[in-house]
Protein backbone atom coordinates (compact mmCIF):
# COMPACT_ATOMS: atom_id res chain seq x y z
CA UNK A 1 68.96 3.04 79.86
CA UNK A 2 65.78 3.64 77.77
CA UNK A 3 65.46 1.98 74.60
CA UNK A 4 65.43 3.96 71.53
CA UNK A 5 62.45 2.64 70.36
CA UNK A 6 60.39 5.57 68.84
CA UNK A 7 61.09 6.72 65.09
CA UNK A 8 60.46 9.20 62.58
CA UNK A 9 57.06 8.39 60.52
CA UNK A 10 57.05 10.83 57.41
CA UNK A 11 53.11 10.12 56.69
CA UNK A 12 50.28 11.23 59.62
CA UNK A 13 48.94 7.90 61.15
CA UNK A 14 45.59 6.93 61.27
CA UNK A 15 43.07 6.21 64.01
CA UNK A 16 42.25 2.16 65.31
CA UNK A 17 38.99 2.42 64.15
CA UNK A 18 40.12 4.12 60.56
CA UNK A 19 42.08 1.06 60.63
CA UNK A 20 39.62 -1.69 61.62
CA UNK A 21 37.25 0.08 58.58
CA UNK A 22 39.63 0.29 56.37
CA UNK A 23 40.57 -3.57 56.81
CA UNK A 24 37.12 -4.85 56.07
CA UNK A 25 37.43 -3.71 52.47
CA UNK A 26 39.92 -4.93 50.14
CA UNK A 27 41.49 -2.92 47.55
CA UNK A 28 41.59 -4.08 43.88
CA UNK A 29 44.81 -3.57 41.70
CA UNK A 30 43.24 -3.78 38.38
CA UNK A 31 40.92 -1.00 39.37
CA UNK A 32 43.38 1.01 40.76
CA UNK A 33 45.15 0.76 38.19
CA UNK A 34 43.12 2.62 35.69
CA UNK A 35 42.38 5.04 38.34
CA UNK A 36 46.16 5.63 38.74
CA UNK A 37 45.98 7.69 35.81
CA UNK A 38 45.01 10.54 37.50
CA UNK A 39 47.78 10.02 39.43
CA UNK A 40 50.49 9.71 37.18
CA UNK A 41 51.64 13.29 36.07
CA UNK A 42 53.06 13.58 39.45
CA UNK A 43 53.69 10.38 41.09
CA UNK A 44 54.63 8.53 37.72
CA UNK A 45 52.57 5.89 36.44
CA UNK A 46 54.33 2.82 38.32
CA UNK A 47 54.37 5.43 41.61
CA UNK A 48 58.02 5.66 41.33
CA UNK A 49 57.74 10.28 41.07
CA UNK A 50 60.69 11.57 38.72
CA UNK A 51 60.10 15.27 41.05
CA UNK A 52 62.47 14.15 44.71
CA UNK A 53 59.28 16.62 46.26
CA UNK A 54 56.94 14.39 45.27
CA UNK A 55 57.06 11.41 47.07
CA UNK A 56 57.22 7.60 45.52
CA UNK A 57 54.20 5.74 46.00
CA UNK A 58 55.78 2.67 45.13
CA UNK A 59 55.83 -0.39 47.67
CA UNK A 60 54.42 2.23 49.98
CA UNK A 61 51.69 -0.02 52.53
CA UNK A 62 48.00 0.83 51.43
CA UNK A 63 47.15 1.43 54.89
CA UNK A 64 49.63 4.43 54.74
CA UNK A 65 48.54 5.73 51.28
CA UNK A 66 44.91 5.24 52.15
CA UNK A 67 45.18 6.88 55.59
CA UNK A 68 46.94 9.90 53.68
CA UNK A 69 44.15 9.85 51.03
CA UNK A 70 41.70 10.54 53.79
CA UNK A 71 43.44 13.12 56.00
CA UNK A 72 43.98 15.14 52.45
CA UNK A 73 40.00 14.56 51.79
CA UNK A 74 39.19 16.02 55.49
CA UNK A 75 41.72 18.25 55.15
CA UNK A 76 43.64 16.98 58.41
CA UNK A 77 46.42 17.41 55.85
CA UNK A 78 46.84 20.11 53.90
CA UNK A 79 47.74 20.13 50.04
CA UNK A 80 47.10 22.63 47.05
CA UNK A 81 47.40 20.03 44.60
CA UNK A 82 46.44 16.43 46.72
CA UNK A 83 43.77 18.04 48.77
CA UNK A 84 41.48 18.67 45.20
CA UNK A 85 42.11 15.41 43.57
CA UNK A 86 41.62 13.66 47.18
CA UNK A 87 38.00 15.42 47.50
CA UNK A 88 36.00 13.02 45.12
CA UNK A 89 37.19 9.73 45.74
CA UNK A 90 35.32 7.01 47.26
CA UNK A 91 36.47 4.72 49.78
CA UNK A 92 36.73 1.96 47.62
CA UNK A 93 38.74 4.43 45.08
CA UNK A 94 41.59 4.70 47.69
CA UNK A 95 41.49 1.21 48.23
CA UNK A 96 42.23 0.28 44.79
CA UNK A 97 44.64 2.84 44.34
CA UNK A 98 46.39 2.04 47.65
CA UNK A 99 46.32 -1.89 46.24
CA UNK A 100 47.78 -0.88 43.23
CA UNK A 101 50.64 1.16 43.92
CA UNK A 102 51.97 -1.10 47.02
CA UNK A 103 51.99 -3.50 44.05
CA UNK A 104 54.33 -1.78 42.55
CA UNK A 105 58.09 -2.04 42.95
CA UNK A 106 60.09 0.85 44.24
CA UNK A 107 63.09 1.93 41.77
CA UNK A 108 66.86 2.21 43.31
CA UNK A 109 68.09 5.21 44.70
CA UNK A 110 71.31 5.64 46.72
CA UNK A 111 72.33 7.43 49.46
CA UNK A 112 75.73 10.04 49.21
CA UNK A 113 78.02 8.78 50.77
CA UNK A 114 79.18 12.11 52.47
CA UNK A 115 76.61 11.83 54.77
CA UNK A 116 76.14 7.96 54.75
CA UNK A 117 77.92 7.37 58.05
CA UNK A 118 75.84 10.18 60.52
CA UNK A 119 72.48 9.32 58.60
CA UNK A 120 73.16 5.36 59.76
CA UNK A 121 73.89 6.48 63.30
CA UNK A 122 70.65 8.37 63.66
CA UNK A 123 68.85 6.03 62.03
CA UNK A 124 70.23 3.21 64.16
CA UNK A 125 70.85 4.69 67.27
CA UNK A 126 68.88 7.92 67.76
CA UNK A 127 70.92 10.91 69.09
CA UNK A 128 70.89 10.49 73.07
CA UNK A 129 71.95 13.78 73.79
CA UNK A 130 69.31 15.45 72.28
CA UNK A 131 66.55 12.93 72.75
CA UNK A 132 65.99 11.86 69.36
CA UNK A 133 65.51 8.33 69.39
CA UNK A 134 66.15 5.56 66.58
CA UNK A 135 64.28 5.75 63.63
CA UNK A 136 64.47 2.10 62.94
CA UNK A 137 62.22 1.52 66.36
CA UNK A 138 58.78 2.04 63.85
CA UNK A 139 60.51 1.89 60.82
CA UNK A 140 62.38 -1.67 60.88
CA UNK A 141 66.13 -2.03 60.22
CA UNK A 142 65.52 -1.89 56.30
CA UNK A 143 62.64 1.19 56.41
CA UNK A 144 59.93 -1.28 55.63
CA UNK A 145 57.53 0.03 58.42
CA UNK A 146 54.68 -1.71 59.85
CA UNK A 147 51.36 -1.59 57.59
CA UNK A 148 49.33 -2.50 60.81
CA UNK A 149 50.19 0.33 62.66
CA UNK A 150 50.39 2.52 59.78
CA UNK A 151 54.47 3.31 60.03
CA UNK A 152 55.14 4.05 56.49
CA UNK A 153 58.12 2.20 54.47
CA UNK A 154 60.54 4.84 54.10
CA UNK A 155 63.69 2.80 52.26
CA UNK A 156 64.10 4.10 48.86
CA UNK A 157 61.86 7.41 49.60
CA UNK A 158 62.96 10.78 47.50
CA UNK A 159 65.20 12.31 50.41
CA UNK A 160 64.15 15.85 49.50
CA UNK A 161 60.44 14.72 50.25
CA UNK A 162 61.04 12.87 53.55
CA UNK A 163 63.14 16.35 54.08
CA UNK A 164 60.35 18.59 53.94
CA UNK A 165 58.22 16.60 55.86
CA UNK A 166 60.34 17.02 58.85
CA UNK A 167 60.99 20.42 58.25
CA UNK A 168 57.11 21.17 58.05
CA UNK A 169 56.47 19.01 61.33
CA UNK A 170 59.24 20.96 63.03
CA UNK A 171 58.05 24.33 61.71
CA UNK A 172 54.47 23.21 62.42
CA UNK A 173 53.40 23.72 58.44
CA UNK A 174 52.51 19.83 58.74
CA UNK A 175 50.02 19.33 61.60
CA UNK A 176 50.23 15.55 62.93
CA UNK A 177 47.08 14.23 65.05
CA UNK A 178 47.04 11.43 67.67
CA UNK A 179 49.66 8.77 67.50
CA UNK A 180 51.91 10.80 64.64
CA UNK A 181 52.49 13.65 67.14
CA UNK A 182 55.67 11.76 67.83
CA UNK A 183 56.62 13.34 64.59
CA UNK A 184 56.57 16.68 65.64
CA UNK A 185 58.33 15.96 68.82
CA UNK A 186 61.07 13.81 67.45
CA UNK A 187 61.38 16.58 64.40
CA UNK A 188 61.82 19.48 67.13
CA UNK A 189 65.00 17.57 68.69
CA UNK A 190 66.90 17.40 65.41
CA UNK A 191 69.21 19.68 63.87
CA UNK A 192 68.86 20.50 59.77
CA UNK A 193 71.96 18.40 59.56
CA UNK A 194 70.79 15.84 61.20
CA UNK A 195 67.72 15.33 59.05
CA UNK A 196 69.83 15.94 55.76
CA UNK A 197 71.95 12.89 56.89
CA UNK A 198 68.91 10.78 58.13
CA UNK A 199 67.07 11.04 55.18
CA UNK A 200 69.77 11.03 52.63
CA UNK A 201 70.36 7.41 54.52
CA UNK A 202 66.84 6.54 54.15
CA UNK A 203 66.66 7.03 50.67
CA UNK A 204 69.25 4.40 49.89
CA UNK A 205 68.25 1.91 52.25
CA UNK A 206 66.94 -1.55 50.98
């Protein structure tokens, strides 16, 4: 039997040699901080968003939020409203802002519990019949990810964002590149119920 070992990651990933870049800088928190405030209106000031379709920032891993920062400056992701206030920053901007808001501590949110028990299975256990496979394989029994291979954490996430995101990979509105790909493929194999349940789970998982 093949392990289920492949999972949902609602942010693109980034390249190996993004990543090696990316990890001979360091981010700082005080800075990002005050550049935060740019941020705020949308994401909140602490990165925990009051909107559910804007995502929390929060805890997220800087490699993830700095990764995003740069697909949204190249426009390898597409935004109306990140892709502009992505255009001027500097490396070292996203660094500090990617510091600062994994500093941050992600506010409680729970799952329904209507759809508590098929959004665990998933989650846990993929869907065999159909191919999709367990999202915990990337995204670790409690959604924390992995911050060196860019697997977002996805515990605690607003489940109407993490929603969209795998409605836009399956509808191809969200185009993933190299090693997030996956996405689209794993997105394709699930049913709209299936991701209501999955990320309803997701979003009360801690």
């Amino acid at each position: 039997m093949k392990k289920l070992t492949l999972a949902f990651c609602i942010l693109t990933l980034g390249s190996p040699a993004a990543s090696a870049a990316s990890a001979n800088l360091a981010g700082d928190v005080a800075a990002g901080k005050t550049k935060s405030a740019l941020c705020a209106a949308c994401h909140g000031a602490d990165g925990n968003s009051v909107n559910p379709l804007w995502p929390k920032l929060a805890g997220q891993h800087a490699s993830v939020i700095v990764q995003q920062l740069k697909n949204f400056q190249s426009e390898a992701r597409k935004d109306p409203t990140m892709s502009p206030m992505a255009a001027p920053l500097t490396e070292q901007d996203m660094l500090n802002l990617a510091a600062y808001f994994e500093s941050q501590k992600t506010k409680i949110r729970f799952a329904s519990k209507e759809l508590l028990a098929q959004g665990q299975k998933i989650y846990r256990g993929g869907n065999k019949e159909t191919g999709v496979p367990a999202c915990m394989g990337c995204h670790g029994p409690k959604g924390k990810g992995n911050p060196a291979a860019k697997y977002p954490t996805v515990s605690g996430q607003h489940a109407d964002y993490t929603l969209k995101q795998l409605k836009d990979y399956k509808s191809g509105a969200r185009k993933p590149k190299e090693n997030a790909i996956i996405m689209r493929d794993i997105a394709l194999k699930m049913s709209e119920d299936e991701m209501k349940a999955v990320t309803n789970y997701t979003q009360g998982l801690y």
